[in-house]
Protein backbone atom coordinates (compact mmCIF):
# COMPACT_ATOMS: atom_id res chain seq x y z
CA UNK A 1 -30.79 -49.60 74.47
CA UNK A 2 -27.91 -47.02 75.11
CA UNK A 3 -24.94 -47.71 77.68
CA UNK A 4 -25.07 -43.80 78.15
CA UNK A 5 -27.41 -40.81 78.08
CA UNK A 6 -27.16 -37.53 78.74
CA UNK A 7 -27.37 -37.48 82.87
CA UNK A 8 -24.87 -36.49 85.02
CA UNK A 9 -25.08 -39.79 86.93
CA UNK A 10 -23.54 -41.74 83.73
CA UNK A 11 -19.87 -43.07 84.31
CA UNK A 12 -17.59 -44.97 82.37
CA UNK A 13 -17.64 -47.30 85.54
CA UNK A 14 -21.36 -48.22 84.93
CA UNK A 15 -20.36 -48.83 80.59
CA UNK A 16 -17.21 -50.71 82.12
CA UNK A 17 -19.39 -53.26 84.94
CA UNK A 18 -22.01 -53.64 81.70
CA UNK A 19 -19.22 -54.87 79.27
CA UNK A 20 -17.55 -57.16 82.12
CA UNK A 21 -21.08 -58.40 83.13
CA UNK A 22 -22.96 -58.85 79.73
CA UNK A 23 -19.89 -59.83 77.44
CA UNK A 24 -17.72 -63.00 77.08
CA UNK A 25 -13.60 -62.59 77.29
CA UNK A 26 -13.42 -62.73 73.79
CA UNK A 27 -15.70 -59.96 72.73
CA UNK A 28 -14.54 -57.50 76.09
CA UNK A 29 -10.77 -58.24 74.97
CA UNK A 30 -11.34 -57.28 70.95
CA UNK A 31 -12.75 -54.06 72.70
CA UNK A 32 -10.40 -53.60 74.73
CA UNK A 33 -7.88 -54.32 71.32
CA UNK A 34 -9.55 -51.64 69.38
CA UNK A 35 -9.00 -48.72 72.11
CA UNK A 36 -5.78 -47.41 70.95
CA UNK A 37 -5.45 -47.32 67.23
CA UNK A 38 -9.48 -45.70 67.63
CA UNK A 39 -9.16 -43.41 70.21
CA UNK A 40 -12.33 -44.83 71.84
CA UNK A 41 -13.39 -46.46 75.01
CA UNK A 42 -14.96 -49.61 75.08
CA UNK A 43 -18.11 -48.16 76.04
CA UNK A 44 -17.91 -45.37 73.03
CA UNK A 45 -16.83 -48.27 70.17
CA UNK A 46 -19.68 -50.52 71.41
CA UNK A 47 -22.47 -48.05 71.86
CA UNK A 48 -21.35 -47.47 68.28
CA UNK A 49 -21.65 -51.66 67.50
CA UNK A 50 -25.20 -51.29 69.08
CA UNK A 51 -26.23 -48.58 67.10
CA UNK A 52 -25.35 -50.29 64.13
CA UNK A 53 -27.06 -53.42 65.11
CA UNK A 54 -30.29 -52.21 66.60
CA UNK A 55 -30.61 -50.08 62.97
CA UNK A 56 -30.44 -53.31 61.11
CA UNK A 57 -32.78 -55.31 62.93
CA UNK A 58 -36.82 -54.99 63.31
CA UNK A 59 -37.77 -53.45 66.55
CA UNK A 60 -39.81 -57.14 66.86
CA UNK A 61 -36.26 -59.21 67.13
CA UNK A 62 -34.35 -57.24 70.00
CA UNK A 63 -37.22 -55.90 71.72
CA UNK A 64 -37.72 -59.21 73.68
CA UNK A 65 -33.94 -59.57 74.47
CA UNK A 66 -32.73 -58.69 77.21
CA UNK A 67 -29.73 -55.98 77.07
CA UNK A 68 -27.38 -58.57 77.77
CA UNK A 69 -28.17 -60.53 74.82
CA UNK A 70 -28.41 -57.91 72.36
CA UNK A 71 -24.81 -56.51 73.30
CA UNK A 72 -23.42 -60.06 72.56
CA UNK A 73 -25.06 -60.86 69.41
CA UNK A 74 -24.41 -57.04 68.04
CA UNK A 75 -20.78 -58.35 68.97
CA UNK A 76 -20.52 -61.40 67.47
CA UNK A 77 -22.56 -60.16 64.24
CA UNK A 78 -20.21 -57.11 63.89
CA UNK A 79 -16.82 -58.89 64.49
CA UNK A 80 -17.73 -61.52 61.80
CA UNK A 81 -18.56 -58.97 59.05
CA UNK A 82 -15.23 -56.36 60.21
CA UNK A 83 -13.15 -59.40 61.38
CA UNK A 84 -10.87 -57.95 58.69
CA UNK A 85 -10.97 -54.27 59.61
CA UNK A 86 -9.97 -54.64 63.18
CA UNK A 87 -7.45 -55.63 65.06
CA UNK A 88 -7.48 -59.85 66.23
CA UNK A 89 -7.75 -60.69 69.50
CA UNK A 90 -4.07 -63.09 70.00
CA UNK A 91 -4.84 -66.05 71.93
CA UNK A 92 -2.29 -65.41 74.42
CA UNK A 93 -3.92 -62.40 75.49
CA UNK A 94 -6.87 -63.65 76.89
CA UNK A 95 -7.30 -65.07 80.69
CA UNK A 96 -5.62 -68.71 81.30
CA UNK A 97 -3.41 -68.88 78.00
């Protein structure tokens, strides 16, 4: 499971249309939050999330998901334990508020 790899086909276009296709608002926006004060893309700070994840969990739970689903509960699992760490996503900023 890896948004990149080491072709010269890889864009951050193809990371981008993954995170806009496979995540919720919430999770694409605290992304999106953490960019600056990183100096990461989206794509770089959540290939890092699914490292993380993928390291803590038996091959047996995630190799059944699809990608989709992994990326969002990596998300949600790493926001809950960092929620402090990281920057909040303000209501106001995301779509209809």
């Amino acid at each position: 499971m890896s948004l990149s790899d080491s072709s010269p086909n890889y864009s951050n276009d193809s990371a981008e249309s993954f995170i806009g296709e496979n995540l919720s608002i919430y999770q694409a926006q605290w992304l999106k939050n953490q960019c600056g004060p990183l100096g990461q893309t989206r794509a770089q700070i959540l290939e890092a999330i699914l490292e993380e994840w993928l390291l803590g969990h038996p091959h047996e739970v995630w190799e059944k998901l699809e990608s989709g689903e992994v990326a969002r509960r990596a998300m949600n699992d790493f926001i809950l334990r960092h929620h402090e760490e990281f920057l909040p996503v303000p209501p106001s900023s995301l779509p209809g508020r």
